[in-house]
Protein backbone atom coordinates (compact mmCIF):
# COMPACT_ATOMS: atom_id res chain seq x y z
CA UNK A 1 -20.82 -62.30 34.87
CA UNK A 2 -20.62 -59.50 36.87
CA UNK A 3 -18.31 -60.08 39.88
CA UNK A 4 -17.92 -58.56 43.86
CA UNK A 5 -15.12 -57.88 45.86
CA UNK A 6 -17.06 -57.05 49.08
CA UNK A 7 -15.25 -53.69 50.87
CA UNK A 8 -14.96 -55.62 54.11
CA UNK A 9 -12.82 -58.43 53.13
CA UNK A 10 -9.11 -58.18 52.57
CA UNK A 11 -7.20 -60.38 49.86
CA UNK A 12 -4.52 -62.16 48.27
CA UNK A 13 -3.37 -62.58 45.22
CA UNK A 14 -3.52 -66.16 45.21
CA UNK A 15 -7.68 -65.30 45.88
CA UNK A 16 -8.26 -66.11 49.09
CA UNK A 17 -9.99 -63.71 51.28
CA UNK A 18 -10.32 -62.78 55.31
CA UNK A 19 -12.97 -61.10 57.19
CA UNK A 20 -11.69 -60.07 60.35
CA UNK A 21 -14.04 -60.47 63.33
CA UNK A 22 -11.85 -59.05 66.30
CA UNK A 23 -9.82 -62.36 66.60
CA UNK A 24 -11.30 -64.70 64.52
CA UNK A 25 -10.69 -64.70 60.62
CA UNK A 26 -13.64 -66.37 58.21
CA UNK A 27 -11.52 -67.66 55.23
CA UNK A 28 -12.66 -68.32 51.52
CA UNK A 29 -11.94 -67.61 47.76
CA UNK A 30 -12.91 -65.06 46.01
CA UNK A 31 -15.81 -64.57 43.28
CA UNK A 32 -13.43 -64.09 40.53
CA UNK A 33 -11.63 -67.13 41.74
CA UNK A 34 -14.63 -69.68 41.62
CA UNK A 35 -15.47 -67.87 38.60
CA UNK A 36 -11.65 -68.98 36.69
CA UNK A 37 -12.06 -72.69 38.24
CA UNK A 38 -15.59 -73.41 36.89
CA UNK A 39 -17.34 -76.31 38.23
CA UNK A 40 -15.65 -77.28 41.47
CA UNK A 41 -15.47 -81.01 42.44
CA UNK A 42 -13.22 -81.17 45.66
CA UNK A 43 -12.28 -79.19 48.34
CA UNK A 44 -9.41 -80.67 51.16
CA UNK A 45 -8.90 -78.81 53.93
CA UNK A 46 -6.97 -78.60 57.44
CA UNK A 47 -8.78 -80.33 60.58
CA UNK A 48 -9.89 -78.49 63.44
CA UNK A 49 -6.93 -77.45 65.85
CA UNK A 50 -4.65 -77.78 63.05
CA UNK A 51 -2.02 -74.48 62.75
CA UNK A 52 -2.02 -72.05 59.48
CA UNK A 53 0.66 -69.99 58.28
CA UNK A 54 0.81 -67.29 55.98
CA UNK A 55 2.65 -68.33 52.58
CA UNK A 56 2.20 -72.73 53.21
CA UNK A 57 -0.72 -74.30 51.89
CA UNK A 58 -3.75 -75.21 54.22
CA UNK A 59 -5.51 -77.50 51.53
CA UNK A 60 -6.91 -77.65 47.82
CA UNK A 61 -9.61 -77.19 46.08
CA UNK A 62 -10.37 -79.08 42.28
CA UNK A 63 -12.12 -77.91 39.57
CA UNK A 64 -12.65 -80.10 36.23
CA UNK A 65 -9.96 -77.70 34.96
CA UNK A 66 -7.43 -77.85 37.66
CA UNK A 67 -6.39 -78.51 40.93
CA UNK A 68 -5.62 -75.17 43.24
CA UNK A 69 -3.42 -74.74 46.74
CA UNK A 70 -5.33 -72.50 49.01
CA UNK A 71 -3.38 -69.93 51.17
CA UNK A 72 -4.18 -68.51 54.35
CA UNK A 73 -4.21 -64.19 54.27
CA UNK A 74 -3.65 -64.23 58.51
CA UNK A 75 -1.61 -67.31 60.88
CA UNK A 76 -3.57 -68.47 63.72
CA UNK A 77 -5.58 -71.95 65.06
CA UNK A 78 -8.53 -73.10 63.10
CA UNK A 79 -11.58 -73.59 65.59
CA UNK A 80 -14.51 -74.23 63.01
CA UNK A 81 -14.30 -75.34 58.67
CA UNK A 82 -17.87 -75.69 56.88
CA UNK A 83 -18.27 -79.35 56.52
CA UNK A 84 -21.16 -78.40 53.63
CA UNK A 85 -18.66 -77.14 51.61
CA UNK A 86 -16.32 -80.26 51.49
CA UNK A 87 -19.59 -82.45 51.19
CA UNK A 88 -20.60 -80.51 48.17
CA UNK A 89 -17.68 -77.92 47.19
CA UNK A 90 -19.74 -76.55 43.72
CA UNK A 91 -21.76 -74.90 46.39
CA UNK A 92 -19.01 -72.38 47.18
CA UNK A 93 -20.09 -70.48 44.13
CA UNK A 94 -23.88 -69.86 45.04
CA UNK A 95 -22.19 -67.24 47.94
CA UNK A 96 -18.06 -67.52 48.38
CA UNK A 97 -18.62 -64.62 50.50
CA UNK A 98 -21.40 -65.84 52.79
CA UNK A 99 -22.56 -69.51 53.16
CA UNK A 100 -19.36 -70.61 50.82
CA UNK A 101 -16.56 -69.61 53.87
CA UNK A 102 -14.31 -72.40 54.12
CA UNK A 103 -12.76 -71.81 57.86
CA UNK A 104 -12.79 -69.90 60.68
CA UNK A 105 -9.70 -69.37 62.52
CA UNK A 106 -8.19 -67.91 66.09
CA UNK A 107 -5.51 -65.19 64.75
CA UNK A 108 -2.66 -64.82 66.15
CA UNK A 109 -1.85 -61.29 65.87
CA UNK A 110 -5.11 -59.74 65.12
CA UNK A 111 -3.39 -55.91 64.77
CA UNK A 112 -0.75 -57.06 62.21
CA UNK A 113 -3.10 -59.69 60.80
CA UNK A 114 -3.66 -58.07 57.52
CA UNK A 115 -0.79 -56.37 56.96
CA UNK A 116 -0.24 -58.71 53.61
CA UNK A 117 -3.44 -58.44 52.38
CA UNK A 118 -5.13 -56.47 49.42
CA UNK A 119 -8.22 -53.83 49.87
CA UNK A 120 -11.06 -54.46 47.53
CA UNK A 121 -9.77 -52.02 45.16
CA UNK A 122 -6.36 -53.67 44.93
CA UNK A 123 -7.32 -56.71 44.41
CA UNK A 124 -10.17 -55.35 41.88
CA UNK A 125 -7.37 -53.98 39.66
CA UNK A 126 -5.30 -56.70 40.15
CA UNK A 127 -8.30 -59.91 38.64
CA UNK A 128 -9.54 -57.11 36.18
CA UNK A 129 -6.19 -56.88 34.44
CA UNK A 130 -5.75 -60.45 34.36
CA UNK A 131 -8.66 -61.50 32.42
């Protein structure tokens, strides 16, 4: 399967990826990540208001193969999560990077907001050598 790492997200090694929108960050996983869980089953994640932080765990997703932490790329408030995607989480795969987003959230530092994050070419080297 041939998989994208769109140039306008950033990333993490843990898969996750941001698209910045001035102050408001749409997060999801990656291709390659929905791609190394297989069929996903489950999909927990924070409730509106609630606060992220970069490096603690905002919720999980489950595969038949194994049960995942998801980590946020950028801190901030989350103000919107795609219900369709807890309702029926295998749908993430059909487009992780378009209808498959799993939040949206208020940043709290938009300038230094990706200042952990991988470019599409990092992050490309970085799933293709794992494989």
């Amino acid at each position: 399967m041939e998989l994208d790492y769109p140039d306008d997200l950033r990333y993490l090694e843990s898969h996750e990826y941001v698209r910045l929108d001035g102050e408001i960050a749409t997060l999801g996983i990656s291709a390659f990540a929905v791609d190394q869980l297989g069929d996903l089953v489950f999909l927990e994640l924070p409730e509106l208001g609630d606060a992220l932080e970069i490096g603690t765990s905002f919720g999980t997703i489950e595969s038949v193969k194994a049960v995942e932490d998801l980590y946020p790329p950028v801190s901030g408030t989350v103000i919107d999560r795609n219900e369709a995607m807890i309702e029926s989480p295998e749908l993430i795969g059909d487009d992780p990077y378009g209808e498959g987003w799993l939040l949206k959230v208020r940043v709290e530092n938009p300038d230094d907001a990706l200042s952990d994050t991988l470019s599409s070419l990092e992050y490309r080297s970085q799933v293709e050598g794992e494989g």
